[in-house]
C-alpha atoms as a PDB file:
ATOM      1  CA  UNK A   1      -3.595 -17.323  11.058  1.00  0.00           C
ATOM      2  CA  UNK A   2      -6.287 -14.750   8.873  1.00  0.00           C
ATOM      3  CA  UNK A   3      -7.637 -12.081  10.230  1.00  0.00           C
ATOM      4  CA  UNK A   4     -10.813 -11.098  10.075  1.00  0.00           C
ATOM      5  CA  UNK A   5     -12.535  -7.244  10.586  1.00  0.00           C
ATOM      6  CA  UNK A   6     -13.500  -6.750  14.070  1.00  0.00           C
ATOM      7  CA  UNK A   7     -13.292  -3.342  14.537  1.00  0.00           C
ATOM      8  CA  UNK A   8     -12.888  -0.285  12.391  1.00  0.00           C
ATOM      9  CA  UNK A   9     -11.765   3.416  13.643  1.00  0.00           C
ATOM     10  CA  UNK A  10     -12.328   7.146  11.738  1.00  0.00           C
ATOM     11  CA  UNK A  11     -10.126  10.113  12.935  1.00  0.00           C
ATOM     12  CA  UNK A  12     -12.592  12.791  13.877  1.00  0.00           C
ATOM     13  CA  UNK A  13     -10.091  15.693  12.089  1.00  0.00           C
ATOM     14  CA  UNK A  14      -9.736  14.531   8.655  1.00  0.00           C
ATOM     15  CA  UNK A  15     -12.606  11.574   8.360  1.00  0.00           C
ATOM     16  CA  UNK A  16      -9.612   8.554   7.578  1.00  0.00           C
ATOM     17  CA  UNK A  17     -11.174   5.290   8.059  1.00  0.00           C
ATOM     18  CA  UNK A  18      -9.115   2.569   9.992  1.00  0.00           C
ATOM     19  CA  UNK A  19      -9.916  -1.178  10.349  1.00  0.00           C
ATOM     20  CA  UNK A  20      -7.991  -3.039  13.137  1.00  0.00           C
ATOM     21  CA  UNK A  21      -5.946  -6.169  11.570  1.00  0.00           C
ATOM     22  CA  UNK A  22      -5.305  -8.738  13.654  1.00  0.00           C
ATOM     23  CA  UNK A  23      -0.792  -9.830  13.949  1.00  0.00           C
ATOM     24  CA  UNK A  24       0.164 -13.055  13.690  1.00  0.00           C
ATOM     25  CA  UNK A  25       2.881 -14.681  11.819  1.00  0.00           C
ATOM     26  CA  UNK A  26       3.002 -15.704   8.081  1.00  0.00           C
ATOM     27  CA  UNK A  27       5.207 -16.559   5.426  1.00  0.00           C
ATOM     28  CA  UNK A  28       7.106 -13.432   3.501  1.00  0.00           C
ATOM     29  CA  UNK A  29       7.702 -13.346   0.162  1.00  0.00           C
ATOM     30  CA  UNK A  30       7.258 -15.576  -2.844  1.00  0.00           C
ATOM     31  CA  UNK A  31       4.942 -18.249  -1.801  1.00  0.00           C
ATOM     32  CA  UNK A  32       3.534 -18.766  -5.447  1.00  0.00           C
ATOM     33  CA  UNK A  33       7.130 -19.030  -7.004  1.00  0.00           C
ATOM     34  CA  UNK A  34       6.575 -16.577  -9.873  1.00  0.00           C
ATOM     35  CA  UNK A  35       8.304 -13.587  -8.762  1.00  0.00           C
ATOM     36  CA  UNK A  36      11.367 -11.474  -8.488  1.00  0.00           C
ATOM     37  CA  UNK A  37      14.444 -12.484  -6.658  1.00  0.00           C
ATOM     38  CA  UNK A  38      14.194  -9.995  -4.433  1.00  0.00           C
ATOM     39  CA  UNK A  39      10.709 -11.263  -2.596  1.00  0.00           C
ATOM     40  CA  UNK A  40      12.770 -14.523  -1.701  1.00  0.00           C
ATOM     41  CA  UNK A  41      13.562 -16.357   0.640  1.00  0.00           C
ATOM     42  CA  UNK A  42       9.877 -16.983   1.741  1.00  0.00           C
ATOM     43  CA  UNK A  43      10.370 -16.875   6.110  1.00  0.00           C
ATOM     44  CA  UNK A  44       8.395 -16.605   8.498  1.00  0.00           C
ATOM     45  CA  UNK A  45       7.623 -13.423   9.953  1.00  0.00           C
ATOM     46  CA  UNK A  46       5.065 -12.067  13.064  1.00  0.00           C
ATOM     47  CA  UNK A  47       3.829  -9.150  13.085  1.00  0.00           C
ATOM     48  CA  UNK A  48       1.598  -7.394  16.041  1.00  0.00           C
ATOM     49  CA  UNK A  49      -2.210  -5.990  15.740  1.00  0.00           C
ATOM     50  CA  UNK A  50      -2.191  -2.363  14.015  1.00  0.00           C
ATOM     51  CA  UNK A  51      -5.124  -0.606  12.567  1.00  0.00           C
ATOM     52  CA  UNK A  52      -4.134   0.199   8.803  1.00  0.00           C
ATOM     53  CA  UNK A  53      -6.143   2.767   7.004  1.00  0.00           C
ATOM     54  CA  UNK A  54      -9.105   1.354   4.776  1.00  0.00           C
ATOM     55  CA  UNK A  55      -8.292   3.526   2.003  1.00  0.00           C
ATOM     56  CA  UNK A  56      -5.266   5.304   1.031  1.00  0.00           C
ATOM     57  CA  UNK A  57      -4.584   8.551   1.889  1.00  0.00           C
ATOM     58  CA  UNK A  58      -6.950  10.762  -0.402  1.00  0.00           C
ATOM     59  CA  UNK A  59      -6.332  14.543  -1.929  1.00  0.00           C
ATOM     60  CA  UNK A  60      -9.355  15.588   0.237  1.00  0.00           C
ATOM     61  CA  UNK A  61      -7.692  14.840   3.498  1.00  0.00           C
ATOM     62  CA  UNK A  62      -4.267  15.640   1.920  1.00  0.00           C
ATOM     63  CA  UNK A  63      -5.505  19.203   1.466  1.00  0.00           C
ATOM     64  CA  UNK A  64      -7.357  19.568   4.965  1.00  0.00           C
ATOM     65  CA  UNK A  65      -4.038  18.971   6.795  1.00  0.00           C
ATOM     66  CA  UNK A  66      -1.248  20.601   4.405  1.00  0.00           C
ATOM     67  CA  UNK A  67      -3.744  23.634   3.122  1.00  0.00           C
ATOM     68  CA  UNK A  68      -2.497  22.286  -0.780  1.00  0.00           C
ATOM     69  CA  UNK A  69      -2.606  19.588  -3.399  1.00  0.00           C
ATOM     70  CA  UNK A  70       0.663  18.159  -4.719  1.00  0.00           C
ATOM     71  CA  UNK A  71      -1.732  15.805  -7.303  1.00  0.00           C
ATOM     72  CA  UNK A  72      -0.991  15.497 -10.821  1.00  0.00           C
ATOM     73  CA  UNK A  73      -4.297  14.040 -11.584  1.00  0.00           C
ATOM     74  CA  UNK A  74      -7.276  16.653  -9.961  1.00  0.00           C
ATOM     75  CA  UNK A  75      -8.425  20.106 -11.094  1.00  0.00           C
ATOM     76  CA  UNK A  76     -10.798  19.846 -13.846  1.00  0.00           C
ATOM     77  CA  UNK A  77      -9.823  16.070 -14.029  1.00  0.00           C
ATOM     78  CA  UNK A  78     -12.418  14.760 -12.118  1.00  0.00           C
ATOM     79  CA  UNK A  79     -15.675  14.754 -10.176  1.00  0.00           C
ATOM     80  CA  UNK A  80     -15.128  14.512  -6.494  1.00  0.00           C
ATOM     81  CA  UNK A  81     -11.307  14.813  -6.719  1.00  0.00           C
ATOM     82  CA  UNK A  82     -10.812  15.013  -2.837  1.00  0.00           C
ATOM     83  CA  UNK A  83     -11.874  10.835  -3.355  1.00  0.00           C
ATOM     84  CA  UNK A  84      -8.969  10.462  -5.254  1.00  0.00           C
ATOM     85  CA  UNK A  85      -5.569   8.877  -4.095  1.00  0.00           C
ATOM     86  CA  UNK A  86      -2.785  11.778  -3.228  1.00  0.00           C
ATOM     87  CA  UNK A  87       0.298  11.431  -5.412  1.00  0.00           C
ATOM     88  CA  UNK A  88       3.263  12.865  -6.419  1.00  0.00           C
ATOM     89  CA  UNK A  89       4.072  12.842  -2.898  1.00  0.00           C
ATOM     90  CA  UNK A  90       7.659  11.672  -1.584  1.00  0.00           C
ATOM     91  CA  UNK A  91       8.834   9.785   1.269  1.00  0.00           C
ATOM     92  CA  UNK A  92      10.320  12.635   2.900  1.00  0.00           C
ATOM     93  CA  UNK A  93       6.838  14.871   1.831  1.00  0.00           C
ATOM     94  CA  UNK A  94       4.986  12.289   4.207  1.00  0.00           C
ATOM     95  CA  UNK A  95       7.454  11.735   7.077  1.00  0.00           C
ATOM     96  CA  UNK A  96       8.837  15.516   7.602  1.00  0.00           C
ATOM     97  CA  UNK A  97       5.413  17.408   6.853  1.00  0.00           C
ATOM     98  CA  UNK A  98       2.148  15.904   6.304  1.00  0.00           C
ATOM     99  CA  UNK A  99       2.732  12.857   9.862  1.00  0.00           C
ATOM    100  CA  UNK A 100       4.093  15.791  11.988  1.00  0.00           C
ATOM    101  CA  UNK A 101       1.259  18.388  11.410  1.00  0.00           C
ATOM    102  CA  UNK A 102      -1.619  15.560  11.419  1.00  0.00           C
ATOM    103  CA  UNK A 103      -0.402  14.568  14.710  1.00  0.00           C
ATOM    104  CA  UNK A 104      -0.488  18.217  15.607  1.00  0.00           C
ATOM    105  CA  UNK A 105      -4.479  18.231  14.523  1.00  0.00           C
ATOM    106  CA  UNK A 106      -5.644  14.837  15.604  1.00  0.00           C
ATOM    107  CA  UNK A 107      -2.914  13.908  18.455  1.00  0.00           C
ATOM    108  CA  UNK A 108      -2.643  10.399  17.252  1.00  0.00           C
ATOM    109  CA  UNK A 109       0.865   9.444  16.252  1.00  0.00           C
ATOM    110  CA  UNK A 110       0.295   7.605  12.245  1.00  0.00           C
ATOM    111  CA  UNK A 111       2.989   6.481  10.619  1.00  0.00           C
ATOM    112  CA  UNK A 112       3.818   4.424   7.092  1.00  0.00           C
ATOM    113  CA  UNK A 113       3.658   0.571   7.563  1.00  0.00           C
ATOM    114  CA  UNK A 114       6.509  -1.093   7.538  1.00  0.00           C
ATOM    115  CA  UNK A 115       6.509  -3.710   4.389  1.00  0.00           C
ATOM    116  CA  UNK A 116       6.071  -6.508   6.652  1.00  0.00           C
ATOM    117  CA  UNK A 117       2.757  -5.515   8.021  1.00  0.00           C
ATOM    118  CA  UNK A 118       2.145  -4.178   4.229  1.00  0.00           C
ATOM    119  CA  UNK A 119       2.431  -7.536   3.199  1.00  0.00           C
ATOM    120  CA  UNK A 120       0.518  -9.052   5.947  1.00  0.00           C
ATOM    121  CA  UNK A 121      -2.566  -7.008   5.425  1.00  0.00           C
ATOM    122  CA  UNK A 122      -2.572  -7.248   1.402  1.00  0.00           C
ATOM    123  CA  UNK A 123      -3.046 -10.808   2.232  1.00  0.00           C
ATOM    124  CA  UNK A 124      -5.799 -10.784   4.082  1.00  0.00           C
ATOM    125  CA  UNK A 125      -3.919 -11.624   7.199  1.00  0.00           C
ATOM    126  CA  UNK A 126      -0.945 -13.500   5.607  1.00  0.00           C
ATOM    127  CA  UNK A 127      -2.770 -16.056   3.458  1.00  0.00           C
ATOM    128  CA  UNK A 128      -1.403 -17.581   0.045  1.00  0.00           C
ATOM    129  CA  UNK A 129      -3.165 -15.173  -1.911  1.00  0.00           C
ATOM    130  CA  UNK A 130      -1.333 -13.406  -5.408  1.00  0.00           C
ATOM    131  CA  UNK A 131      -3.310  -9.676  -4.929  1.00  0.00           C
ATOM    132  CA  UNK A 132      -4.116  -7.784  -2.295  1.00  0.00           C
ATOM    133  CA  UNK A 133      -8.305  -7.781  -3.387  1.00  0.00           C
ATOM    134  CA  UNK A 134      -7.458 -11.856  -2.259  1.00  0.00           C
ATOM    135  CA  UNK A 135      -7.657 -12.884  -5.382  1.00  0.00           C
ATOM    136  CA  UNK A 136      -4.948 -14.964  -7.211  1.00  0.00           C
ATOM    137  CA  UNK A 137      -6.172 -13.032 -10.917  1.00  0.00           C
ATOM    138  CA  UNK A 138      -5.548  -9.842 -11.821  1.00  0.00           C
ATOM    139  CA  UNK A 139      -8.166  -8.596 -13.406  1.00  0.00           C
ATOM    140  CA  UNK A 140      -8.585  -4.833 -14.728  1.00  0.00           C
ATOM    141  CA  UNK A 141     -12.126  -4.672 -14.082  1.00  0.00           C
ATOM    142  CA  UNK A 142     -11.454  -5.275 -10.185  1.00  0.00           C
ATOM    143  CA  UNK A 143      -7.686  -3.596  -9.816  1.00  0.00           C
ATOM    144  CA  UNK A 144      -6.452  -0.632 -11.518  1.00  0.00           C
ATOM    145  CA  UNK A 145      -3.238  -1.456 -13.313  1.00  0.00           C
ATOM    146  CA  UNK A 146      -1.938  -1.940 -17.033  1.00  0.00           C
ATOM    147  CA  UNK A 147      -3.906  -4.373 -18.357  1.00  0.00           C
ATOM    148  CA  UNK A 148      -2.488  -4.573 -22.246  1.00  0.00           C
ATOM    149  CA  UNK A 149      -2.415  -7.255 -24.016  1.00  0.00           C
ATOM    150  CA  UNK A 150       1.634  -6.455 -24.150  1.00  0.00           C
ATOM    151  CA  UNK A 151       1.895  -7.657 -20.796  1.00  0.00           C
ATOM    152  CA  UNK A 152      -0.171 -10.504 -20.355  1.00  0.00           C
ATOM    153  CA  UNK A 153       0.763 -12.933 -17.744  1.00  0.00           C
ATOM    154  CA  UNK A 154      -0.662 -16.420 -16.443  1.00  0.00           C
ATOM    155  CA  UNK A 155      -1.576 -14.814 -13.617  1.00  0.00           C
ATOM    156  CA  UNK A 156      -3.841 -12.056 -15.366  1.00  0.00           C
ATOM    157  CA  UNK A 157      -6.555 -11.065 -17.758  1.00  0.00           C
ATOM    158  CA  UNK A 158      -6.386  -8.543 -20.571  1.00  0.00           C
ATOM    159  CA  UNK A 159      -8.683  -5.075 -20.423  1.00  0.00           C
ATOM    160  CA  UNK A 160      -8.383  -1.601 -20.052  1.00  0.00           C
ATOM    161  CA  UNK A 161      -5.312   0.732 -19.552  1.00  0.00           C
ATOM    162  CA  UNK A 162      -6.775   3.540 -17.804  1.00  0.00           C
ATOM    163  CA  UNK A 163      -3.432   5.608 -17.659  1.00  0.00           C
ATOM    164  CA  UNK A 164      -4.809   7.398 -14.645  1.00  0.00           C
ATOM    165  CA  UNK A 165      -5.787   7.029 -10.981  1.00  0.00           C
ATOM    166  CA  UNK A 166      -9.288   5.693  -9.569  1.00  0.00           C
ATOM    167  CA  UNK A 167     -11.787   7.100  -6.937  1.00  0.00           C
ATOM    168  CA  UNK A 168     -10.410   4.990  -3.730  1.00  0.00           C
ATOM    169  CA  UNK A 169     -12.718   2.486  -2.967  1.00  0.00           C
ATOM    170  CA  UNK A 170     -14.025   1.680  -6.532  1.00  0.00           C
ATOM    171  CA  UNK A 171     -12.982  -1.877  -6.407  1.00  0.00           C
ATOM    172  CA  UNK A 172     -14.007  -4.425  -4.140  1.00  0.00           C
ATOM    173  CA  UNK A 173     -11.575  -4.924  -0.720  1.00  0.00           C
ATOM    174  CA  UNK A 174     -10.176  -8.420   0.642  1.00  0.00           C
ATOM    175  CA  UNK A 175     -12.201 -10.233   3.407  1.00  0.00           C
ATOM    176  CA  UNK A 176     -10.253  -7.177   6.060  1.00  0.00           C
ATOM    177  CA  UNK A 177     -11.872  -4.947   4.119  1.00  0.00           C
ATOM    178  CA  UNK A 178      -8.628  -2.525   2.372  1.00  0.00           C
ATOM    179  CA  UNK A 179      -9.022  -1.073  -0.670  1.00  0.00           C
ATOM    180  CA  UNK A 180      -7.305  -0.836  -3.780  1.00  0.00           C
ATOM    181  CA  UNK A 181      -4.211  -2.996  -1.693  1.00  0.00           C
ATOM    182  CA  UNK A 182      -3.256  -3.504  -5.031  1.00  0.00           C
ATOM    183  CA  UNK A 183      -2.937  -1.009  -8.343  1.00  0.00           C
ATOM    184  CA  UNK A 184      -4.146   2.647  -7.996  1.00  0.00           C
ATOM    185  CA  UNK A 185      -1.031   4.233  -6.410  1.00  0.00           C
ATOM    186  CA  UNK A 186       2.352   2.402  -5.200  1.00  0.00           C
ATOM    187  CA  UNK A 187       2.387   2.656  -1.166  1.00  0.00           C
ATOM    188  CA  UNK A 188       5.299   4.056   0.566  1.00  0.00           C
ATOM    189  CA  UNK A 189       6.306   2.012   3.382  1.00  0.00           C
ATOM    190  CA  UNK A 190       8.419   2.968   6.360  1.00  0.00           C
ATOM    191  CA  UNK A 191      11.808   0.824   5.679  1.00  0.00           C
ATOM    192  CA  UNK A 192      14.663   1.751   3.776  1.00  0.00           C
ATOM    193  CA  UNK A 193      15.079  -0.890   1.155  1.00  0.00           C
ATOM    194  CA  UNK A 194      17.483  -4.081   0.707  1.00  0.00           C
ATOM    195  CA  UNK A 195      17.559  -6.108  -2.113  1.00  0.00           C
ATOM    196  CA  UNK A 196      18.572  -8.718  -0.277  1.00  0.00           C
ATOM    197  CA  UNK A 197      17.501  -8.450   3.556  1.00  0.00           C
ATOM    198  CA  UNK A 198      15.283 -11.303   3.248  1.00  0.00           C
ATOM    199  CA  UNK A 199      18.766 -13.305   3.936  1.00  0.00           C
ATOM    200  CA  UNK A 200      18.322 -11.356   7.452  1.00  0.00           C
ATOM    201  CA  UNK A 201      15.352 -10.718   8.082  1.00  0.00           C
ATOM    202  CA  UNK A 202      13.928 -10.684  12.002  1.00  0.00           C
ATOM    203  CA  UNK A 203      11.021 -12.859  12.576  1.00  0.00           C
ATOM    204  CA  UNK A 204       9.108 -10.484  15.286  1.00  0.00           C
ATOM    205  CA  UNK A 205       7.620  -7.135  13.723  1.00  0.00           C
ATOM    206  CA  UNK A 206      10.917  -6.407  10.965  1.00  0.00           C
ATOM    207  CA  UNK A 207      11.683  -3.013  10.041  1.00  0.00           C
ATOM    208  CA  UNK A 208      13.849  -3.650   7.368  1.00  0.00           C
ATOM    209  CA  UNK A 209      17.247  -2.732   6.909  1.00  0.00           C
ATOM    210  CA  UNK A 210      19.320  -0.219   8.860  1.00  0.00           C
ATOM    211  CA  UNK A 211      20.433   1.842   6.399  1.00  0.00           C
ATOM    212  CA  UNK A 212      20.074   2.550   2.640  1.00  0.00           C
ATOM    213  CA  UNK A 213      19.664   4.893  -0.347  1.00  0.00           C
ATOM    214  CA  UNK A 214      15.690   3.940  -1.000  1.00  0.00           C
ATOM    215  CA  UNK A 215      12.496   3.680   0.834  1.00  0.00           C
ATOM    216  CA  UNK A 216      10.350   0.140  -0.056  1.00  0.00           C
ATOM    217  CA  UNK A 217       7.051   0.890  -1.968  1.00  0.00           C
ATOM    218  CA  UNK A 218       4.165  -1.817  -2.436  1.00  0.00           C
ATOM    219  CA  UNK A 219       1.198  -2.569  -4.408  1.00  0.00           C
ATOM    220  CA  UNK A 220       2.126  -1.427  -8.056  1.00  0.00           C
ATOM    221  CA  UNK A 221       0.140   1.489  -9.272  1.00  0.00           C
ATOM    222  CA  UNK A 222      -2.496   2.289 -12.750  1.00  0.00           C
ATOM    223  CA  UNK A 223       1.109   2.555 -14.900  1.00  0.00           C
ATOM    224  CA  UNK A 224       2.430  -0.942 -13.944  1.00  0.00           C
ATOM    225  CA  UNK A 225       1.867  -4.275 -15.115  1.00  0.00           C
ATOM    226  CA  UNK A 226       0.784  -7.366 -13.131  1.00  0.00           C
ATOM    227  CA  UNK A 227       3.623  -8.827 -11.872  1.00  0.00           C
ATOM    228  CA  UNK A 228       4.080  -5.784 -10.045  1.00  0.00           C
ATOM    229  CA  UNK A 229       0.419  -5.542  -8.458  1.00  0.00           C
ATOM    230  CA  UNK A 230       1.257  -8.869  -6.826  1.00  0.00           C
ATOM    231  CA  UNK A 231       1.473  -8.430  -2.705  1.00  0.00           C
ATOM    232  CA  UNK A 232       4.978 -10.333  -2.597  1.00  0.00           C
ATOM    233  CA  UNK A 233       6.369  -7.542  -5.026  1.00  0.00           C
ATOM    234  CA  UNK A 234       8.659  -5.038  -3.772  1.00  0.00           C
ATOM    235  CA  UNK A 235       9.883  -2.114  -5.413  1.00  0.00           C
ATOM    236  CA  UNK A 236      12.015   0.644  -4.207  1.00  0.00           C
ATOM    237  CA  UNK A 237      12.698   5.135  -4.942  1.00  0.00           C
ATOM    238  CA  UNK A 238      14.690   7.636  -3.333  1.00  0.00           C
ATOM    239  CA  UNK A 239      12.600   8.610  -0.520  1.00  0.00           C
ATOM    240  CA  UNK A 240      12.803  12.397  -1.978  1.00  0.00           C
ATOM    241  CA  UNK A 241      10.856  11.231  -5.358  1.00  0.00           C
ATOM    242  CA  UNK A 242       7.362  12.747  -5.991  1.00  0.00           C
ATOM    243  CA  UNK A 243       5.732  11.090  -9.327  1.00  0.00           C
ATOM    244  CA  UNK A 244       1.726  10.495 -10.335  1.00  0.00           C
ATOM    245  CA  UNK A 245       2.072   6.773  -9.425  1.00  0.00           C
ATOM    246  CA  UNK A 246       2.856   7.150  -6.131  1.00  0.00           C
ATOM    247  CA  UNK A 247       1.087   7.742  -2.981  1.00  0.00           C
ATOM    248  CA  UNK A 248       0.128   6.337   0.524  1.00  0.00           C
ATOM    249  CA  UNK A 249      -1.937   4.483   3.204  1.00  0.00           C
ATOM    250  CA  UNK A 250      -1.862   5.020   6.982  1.00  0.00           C
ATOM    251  CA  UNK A 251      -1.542   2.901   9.732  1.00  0.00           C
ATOM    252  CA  UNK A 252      -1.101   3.112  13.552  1.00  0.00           C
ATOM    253  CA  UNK A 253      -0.257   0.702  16.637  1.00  0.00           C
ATOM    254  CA  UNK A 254      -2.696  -0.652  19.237  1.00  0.00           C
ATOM    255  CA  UNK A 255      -2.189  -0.647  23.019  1.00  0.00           C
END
């Protein structure tokens, strides 16, 4: 059922590093029993091979494509910003601008995951792990979210609050090799959100549901505590909000 890295990929125009996941079919959702309503019920789900982007989607290749940088967190911030996860970025930013003119510069047709494949690939390929770094700890020295004291769970270890994003790529990956999968920067993901369309979900490569007023984000972000970092979580936003927390990772099909 895991994958394993076999292959990787980098798009000559903008440098994006891809690393081919292996489909297959797992179990969705709450497999550890500790979460949210929403991530149940755990069903089986198969998803197809896709190459998903190693990293997400940094200010450097942000700017090379749209010519500007929507980032809260970059001038004068840090050393070698353009390493740095793009945020304040929307839904509608990514889908309407940034896919249509990268396509335009590298002719290869990227797109958001869809939370199913999300899920898949935080998990190294759908196994029972809690984060997407395939560990079942969250630890602040190895995933950047709140780690206070305040919100201590079973699940997690106390330590710094860095109240900021991280150079992608600072942390170590899961066995398929993703970074930062969890913490960093929430992940847009193509589906519009239901709180319940687990009830209904389709086993073979789900797109979630047909309609709605939200777009699905993953991963939790530097602001949010653990129980969010966790790969079952989902979380939802209008797909027109742009905030510091939230950015993106790439992925596209294979023939």
């Amino acid at each position: 059922m895991a994958a394993q890295i076999s292959e990787t990929w980098s798009d000559s125009t903008t440098g994006m590093e891809f690393v081919l996941v292996k489909g297959g079919c797992y179990q969705m959702g709450d497999t550890f029993g500790d979460g949210y309503d929403r991530e149940k019920p755990v069903h089986e789900v198969c998803v197809n091979d896709f190459y998903m982007g190693k990293y997400e989607v940094t200010q450097g290749e942000w700017q090379k494509i749209m010519g500007s940088n929507p980032s809260y967190f970059k001038s004068g911030m840090f050393k070698n910003r353009d390493r740095y996860p793009v945020e304040q970025v929307s839904w509608n930013d990514i889908t309407e601008n940034f896919l249509p003119k990268l396509k335009r510069s590298s002719g290869k047709s990227y797109r958001l995951p869809t939370e199913a494949e999300w899920e898949y690939a935080a998990r190294e390929g759908g196994k029972k792990v809690r984060f997407g770094n395939g560990k079942d700890i969250a630890d602040p020295r190895e995933i950047n979210f709140n780690g206070r004291s305040d919100w201590k769970e079973s699940y997690s270890r106390t330590g710094v609050d860095r109240g900021k994003t991280t150079k992608v790529g600072s942390f170590t990956p899961n066995s398929l090799g993703l970074y930062d999968i969890s913490g960093n920067v929430w992940e847009w993901c193509s589906d519009w959100y239901g709180k319940n369309y687990y009830d209904s979900s389709s086993r073979h490569n789900p797109e979630g549901s047909g309609s709605g007023s939200d777009r699905v984000l993953r991963g939790g972000s530097w602001s949010f505590t653990p129980g969010y970092v966790r790969a079952a979580n989902r979380y939802c936003n209008s797909p027109g909000r742009s905030r510091s927390n939230l950015g993106f990772r790439l992925v596209f099909p294979v023939h």
